[in-house]
N, C-alpha and C. Protein backbone atom coordinates (compact mmCIF):
# COMPACT_ATOMS: atom_id res chain seq x y z
N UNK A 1 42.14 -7.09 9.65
CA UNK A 1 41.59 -7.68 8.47
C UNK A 1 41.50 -9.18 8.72
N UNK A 2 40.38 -9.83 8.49
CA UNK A 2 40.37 -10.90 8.30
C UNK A 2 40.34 -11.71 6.96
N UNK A 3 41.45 -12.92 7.25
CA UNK A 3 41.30 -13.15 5.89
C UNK A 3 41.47 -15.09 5.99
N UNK A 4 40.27 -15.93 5.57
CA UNK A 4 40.06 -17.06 5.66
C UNK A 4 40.44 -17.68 4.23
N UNK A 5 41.13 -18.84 4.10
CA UNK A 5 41.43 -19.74 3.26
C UNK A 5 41.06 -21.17 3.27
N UNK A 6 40.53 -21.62 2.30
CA UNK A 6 39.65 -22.86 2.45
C UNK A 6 40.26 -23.58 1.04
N UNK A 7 40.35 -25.29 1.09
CA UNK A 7 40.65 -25.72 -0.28
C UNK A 7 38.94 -25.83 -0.92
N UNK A 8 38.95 -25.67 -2.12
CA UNK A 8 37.66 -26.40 -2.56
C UNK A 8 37.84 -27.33 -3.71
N UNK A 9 37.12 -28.58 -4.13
CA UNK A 9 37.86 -29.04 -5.07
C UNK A 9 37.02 -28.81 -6.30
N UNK A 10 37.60 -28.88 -7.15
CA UNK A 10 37.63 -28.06 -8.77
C UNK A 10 37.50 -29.20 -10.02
N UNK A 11 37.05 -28.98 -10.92
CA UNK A 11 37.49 -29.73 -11.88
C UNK A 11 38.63 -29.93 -12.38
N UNK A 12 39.81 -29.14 -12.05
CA UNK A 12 41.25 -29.36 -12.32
C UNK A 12 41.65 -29.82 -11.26
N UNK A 13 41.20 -30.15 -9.84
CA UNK A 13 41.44 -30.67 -8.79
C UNK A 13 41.55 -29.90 -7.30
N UNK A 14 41.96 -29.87 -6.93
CA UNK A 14 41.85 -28.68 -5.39
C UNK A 14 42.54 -27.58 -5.39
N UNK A 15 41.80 -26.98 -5.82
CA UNK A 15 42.01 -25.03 -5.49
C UNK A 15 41.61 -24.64 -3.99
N UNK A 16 42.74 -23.30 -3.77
CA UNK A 16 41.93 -22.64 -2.70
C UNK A 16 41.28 -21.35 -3.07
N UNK A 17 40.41 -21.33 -1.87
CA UNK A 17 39.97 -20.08 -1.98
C UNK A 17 39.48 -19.16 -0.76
N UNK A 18 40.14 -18.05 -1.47
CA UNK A 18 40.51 -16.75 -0.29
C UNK A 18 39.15 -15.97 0.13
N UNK A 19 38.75 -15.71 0.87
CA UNK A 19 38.13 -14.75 1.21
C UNK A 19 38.39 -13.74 2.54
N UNK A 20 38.55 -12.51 2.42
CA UNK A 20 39.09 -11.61 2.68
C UNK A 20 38.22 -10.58 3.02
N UNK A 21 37.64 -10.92 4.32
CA UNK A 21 36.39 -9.98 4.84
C UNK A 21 36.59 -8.19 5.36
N UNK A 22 37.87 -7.76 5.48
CA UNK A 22 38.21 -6.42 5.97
C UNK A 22 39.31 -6.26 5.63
N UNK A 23 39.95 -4.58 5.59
CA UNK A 23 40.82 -3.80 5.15
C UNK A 23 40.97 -3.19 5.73
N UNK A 24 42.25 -3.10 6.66
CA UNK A 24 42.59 -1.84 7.62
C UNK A 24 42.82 -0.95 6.46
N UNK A 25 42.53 0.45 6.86
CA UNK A 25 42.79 2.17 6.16
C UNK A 25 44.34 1.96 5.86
N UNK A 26 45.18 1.50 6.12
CA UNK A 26 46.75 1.88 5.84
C UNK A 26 46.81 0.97 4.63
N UNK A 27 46.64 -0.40 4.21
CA UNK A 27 46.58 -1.40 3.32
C UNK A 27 45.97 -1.02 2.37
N UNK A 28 44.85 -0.30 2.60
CA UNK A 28 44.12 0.01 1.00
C UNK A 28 44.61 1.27 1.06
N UNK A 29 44.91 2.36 1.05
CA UNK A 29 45.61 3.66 1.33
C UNK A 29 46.63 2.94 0.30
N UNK A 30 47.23 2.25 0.75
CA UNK A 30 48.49 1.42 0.25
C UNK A 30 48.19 1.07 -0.97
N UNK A 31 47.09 0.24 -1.25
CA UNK A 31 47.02 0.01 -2.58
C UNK A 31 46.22 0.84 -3.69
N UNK A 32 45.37 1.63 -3.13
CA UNK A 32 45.35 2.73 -3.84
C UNK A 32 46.44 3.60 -4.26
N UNK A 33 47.24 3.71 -3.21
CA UNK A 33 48.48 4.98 -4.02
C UNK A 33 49.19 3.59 -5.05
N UNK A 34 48.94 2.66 -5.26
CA UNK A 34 49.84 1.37 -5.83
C UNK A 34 48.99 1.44 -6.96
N UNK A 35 47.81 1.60 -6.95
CA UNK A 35 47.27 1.71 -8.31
C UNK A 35 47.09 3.12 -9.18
N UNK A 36 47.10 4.16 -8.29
CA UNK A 36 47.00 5.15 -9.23
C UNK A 36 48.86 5.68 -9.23
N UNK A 37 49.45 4.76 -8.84
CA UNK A 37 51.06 5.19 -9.38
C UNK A 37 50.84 4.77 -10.99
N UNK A 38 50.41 3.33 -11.16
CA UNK A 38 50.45 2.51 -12.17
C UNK A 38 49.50 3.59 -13.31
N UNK A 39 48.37 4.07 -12.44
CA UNK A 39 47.55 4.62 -13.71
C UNK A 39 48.11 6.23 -13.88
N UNK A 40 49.36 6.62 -13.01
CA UNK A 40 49.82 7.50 -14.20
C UNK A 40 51.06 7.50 -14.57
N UNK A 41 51.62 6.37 -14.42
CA UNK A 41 52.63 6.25 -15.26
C UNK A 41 52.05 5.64 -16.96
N UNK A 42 50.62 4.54 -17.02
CA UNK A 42 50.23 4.71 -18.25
C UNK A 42 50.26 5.93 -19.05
N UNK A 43 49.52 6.92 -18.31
CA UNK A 43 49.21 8.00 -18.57
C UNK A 43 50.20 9.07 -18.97
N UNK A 44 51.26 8.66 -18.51
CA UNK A 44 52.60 9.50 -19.02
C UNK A 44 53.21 8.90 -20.18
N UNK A 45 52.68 7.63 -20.15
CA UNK A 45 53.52 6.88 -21.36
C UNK A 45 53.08 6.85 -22.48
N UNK A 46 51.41 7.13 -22.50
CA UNK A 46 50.23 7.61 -23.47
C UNK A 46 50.70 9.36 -24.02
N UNK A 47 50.93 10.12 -23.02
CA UNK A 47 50.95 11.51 -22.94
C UNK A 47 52.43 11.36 -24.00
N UNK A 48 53.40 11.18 -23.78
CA UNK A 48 54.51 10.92 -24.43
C UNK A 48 54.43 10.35 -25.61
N UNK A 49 53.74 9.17 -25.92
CA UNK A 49 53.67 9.07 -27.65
C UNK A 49 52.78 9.96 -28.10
N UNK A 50 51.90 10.63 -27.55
CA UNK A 50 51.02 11.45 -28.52
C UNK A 50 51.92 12.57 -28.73
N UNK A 51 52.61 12.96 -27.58
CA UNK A 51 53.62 13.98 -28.50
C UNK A 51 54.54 13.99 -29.31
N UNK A 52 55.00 12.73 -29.08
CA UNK A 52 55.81 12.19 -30.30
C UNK A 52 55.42 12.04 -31.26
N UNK A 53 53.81 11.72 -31.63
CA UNK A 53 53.38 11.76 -32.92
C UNK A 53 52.75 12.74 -33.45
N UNK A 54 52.44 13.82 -32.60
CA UNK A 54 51.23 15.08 -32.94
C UNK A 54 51.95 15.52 -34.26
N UNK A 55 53.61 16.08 -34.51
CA UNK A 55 54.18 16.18 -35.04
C UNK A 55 54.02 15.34 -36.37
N UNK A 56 54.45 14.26 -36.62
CA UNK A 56 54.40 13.65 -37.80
C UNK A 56 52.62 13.51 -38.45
N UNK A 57 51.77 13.78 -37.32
CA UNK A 57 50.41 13.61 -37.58
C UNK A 57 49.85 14.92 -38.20
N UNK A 58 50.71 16.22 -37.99
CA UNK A 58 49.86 17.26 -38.23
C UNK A 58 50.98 17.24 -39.74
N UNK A 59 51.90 17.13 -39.78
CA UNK A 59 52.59 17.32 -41.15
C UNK A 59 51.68 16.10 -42.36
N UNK A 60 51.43 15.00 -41.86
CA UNK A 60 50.69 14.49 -43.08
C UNK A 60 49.35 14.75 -42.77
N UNK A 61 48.68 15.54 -41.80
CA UNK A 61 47.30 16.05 -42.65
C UNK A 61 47.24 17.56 -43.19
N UNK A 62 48.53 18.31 -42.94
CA UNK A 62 48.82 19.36 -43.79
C UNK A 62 49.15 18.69 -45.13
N UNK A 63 49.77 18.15 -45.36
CA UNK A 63 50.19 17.55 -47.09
C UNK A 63 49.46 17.91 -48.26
N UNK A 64 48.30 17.47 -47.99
CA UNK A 64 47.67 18.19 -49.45
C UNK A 64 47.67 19.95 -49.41
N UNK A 65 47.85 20.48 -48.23
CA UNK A 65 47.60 22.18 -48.66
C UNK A 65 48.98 22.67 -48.93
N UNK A 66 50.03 21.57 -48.10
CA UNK A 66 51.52 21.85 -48.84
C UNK A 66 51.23 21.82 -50.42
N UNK A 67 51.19 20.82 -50.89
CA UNK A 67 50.95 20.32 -52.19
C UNK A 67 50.00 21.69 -52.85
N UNK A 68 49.17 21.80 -52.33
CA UNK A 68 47.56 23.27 -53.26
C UNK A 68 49.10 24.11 -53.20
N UNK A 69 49.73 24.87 -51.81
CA UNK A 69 50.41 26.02 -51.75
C UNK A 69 51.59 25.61 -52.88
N UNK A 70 52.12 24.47 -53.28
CA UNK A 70 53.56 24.69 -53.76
C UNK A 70 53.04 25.17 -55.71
N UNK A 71 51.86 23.80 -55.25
CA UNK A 71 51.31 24.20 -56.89
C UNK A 71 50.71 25.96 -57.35
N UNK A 72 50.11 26.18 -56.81
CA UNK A 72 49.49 27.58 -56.88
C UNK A 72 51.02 28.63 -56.57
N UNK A 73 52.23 28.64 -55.89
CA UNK A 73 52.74 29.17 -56.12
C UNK A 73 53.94 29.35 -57.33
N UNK A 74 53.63 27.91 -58.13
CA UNK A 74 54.44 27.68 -59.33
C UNK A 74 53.80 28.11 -60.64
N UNK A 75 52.86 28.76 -60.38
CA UNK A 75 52.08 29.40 -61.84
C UNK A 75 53.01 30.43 -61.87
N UNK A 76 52.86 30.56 -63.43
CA UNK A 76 53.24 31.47 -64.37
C UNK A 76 52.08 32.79 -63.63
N UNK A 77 52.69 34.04 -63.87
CA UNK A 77 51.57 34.96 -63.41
C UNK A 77 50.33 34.95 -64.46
N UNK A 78 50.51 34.54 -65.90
CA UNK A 78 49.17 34.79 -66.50
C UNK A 78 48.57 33.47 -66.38
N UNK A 79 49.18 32.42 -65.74
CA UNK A 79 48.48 31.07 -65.59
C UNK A 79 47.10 31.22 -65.15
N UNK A 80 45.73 31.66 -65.56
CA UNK A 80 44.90 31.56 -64.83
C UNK A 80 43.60 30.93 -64.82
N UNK A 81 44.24 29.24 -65.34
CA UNK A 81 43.55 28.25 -65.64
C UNK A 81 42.80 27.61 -64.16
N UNK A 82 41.50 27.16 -63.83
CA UNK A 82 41.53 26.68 -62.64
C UNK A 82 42.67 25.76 -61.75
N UNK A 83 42.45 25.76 -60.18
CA UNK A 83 43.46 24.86 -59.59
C UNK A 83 42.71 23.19 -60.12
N UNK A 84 43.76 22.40 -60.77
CA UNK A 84 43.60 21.04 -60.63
C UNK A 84 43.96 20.11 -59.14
N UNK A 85 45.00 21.01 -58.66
CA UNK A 85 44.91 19.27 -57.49
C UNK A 85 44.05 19.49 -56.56
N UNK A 86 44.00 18.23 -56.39
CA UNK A 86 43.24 17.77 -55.26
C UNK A 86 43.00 18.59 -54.34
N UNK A 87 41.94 19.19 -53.63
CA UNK A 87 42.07 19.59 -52.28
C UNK A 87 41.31 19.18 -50.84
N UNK A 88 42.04 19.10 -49.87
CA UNK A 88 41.06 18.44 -48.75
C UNK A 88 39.91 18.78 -49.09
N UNK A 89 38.50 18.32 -48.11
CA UNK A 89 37.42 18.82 -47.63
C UNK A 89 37.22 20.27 -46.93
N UNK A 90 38.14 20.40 -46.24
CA UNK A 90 38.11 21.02 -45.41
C UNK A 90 38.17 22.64 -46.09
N UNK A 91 39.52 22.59 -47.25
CA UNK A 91 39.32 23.83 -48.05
C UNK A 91 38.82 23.83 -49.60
N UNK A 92 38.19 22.93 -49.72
CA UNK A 92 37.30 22.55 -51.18
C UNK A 92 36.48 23.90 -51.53
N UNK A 93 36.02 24.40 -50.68
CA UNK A 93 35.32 25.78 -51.05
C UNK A 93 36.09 27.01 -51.47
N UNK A 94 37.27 26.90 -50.41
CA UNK A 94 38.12 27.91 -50.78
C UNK A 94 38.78 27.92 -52.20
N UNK A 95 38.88 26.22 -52.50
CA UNK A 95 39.64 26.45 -53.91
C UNK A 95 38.70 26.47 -54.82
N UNK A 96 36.87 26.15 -55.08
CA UNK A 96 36.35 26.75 -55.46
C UNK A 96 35.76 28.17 -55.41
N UNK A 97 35.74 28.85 -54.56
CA UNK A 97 35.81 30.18 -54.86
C UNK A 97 37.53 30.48 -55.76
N UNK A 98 38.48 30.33 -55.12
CA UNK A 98 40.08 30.48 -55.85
C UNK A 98 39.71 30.68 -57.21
N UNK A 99 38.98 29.22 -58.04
CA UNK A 99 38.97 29.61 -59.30
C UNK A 99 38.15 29.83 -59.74
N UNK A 100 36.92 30.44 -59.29
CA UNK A 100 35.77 31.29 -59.43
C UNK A 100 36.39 32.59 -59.69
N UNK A 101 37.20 32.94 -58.95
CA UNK A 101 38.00 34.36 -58.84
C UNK A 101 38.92 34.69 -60.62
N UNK A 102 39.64 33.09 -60.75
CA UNK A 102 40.62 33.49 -61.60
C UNK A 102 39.52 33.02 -63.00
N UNK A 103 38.37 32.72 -63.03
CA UNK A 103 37.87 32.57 -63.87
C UNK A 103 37.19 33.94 -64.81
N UNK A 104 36.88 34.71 -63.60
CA UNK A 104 36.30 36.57 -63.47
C UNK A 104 37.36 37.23 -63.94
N UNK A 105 38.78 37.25 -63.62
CA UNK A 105 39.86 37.32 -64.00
C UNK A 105 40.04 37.32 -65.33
N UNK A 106 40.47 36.19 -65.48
CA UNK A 106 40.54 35.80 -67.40
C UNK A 106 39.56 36.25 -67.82
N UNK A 107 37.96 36.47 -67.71
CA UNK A 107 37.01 37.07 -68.44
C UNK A 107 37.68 38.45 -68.54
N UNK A 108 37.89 39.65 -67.12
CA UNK A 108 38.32 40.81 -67.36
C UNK A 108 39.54 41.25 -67.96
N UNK A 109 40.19 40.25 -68.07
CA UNK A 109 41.56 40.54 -68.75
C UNK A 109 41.34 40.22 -70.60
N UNK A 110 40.22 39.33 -70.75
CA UNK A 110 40.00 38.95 -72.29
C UNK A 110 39.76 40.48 -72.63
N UNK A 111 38.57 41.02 -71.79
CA UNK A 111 37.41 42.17 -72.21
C UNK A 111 38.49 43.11 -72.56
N UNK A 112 39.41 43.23 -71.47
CA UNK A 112 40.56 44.16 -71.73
C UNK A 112 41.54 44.05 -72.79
N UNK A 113 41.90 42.68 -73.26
CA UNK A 113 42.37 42.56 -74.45
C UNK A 113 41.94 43.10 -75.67
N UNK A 114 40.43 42.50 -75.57
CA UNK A 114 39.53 42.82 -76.62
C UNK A 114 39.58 44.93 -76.88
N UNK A 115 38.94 45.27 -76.28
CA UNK A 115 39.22 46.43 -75.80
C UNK A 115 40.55 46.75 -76.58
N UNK A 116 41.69 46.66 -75.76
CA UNK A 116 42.86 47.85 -76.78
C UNK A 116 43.25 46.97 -78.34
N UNK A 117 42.47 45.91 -78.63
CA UNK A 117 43.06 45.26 -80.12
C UNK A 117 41.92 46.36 -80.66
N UNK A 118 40.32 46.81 -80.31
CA UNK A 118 39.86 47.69 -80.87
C UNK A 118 40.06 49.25 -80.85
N UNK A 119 40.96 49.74 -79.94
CA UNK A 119 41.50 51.02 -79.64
C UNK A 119 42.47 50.74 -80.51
N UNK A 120 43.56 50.09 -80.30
CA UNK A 120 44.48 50.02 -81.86
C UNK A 120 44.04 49.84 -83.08
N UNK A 121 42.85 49.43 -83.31
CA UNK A 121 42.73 49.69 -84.69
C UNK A 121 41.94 50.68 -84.87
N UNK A 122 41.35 51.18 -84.44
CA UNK A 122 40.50 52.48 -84.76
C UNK A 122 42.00 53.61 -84.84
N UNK A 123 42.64 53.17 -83.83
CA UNK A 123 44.19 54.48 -84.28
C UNK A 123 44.76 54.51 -85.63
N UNK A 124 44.87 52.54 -85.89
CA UNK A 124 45.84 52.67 -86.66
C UNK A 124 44.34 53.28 -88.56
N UNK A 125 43.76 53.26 -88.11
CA UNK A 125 42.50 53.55 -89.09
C UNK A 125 42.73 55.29 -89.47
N UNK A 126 42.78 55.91 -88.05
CA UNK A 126 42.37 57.31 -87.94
C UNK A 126 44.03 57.46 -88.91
N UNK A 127 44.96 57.10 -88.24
CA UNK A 127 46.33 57.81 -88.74
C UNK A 127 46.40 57.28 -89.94
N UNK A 128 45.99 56.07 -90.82
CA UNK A 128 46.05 56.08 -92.09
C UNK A 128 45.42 56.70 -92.63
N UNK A 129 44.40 56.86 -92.49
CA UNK A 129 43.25 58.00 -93.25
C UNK A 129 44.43 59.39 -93.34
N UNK A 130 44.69 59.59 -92.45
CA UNK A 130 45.50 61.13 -92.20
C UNK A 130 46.96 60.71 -92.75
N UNK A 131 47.02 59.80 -92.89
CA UNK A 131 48.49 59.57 -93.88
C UNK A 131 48.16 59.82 -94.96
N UNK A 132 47.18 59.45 -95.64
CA UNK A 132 46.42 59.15 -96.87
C UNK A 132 46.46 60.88 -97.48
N UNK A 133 45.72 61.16 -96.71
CA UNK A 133 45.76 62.79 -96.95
C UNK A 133 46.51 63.51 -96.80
N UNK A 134 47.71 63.39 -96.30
CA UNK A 134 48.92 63.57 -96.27
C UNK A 134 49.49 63.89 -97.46
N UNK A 135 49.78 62.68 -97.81
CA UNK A 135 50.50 62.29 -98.74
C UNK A 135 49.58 62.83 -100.42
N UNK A 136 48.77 62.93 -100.22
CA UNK A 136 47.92 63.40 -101.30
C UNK A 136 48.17 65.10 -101.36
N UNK A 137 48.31 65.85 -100.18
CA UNK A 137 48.18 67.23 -100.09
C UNK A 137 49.86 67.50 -100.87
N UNK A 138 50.65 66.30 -100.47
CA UNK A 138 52.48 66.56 -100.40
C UNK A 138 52.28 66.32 -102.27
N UNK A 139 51.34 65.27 -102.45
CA UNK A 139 51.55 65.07 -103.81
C UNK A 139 51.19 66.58 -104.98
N UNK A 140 50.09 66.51 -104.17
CA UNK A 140 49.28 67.62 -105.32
C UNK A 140 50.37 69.06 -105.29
N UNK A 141 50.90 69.50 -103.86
CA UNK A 141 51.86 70.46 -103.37
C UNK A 141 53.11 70.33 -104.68
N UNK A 142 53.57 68.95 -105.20
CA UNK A 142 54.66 68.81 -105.83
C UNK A 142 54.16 68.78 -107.26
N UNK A 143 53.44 68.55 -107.47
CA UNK A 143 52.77 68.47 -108.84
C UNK A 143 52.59 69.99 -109.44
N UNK A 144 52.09 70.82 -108.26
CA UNK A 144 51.62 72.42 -108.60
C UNK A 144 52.73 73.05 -108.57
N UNK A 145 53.92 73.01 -107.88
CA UNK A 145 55.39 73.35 -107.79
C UNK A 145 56.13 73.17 -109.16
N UNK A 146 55.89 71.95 -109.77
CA UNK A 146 57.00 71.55 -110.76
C UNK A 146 56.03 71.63 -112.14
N UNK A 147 54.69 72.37 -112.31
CA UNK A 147 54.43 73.11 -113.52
C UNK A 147 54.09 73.94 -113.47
N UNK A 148 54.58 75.03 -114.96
CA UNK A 148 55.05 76.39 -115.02
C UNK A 148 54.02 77.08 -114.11
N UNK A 149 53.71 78.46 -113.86
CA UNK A 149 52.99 79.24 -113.61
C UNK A 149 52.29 79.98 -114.88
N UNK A 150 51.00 80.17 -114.69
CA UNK A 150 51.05 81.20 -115.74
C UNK A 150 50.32 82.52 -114.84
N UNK A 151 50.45 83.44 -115.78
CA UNK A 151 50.80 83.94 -114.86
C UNK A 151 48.92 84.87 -115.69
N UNK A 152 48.10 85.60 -114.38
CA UNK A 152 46.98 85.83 -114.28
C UNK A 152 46.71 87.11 -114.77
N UNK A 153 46.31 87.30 -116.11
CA UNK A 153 46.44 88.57 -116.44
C UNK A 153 45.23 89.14 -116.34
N UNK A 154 44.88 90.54 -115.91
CA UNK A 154 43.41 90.55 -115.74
C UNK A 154 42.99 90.86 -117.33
N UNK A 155 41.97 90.86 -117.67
CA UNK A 155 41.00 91.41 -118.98
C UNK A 155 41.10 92.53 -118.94
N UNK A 156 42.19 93.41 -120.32
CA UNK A 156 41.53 94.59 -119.72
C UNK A 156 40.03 95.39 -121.00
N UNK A 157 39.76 95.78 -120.13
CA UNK A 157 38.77 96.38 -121.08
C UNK A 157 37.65 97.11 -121.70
C-alpha cells in the first residue's frame, strides 16, 4: 500500500493531507470484518430494544379492545342497549354489526313480550267469561235447591 502525506496550508493554517493509493487484501479484509462487527452489534442492540418493547407496544394497542371486552362483559344479560365505547378502527365494524345484532334482539324480544301480554289476556278473558258462568250455573243451582218443589201433577182427564 502506498500511502503519501503532504502539508497543505488551510485557512486554519497547515493541515495535512493523506492520500492513500492501495490496500493490501489482509488490511481491508481487516477492516471490513471491523466494520461489519460494529454493524451487528448495532443490530443486536436495535434487535434487543424492539423486544423489549414489542411487549409494552402490543399491550397499549390492545387497550381499547381490553376496555370493548371488559365493558361488554359487564352487562347485565338483558342490557341490550348499543356498545358506547370507543372502538379502534380496526374493529369499528364489528362493533357495528355487535349492535346491529342486539338491536334485532330487543326488537325480537319486545315482539315476544308483546306476544304473551296478549296470550295472557285473551286467557285471563276466556277463564273469566267461564268463571262468570260458573258462578251463575252454582247460583241458579242454589236458588232452585233452596225453593220448595212443587210437585207436577199431570191433568187428569
Amino acid at each position: 500500500m502506498l500511502t503519501v502525506a503532504r502539508p497543505v496550508q488551510g485557512a486554519d493554517g497547515l493541515d495535512w493531507m493523506i492520500l492513500q493509493l492501495g490496500q493490501t487484501r489482509l488490511s481491508r479484509n481487516a477492516e471490513m470484518q471491523a466494520a461489519f462487527a460494529v454493524s451487528a452489534a448495532g443490530l443486536a442492540a436495535v434487535t434487543a430494544l424492539c423486544l423489549l418493547l414489542l411487549p409494552v407496544a402490543a399491550r397499549a394497542a390492545l387497550a381499547p379492545l381490553a376496555a370493548l371486552s371488559r365493558d361488554i362483559a359487564a352487562r347485565d344479560p338483558g342490557d341490550l342497549a348499543p356498545v358506547a365505547a370507543a372502538a379502534p378502527d380496526e374493529v369499528a365494524r364489528l362493533v357495528a354489526a355487535l349492535n346491529a345484532f342486539m338491536a334485532r334482539l330487543a326488537g325480537a324480544q319486545a315482539s315476544r313480550e308483546t306476544f304473551i301480554a296478549d296470550v295472557a289476556h285473551q286467557l285471563r278473558s276466556g277463564l273469566a267469561a267461564l268463571q262468570g258462568r260458573i258462578e251463575l250455573v252454582a247460583t241458579r243451582a242454589t236458588r232452585s235447591s233452596s225453593q220448595p218443589r212443587r210437585s207436577r201433577a199431570a191433568p187428569s182427564g
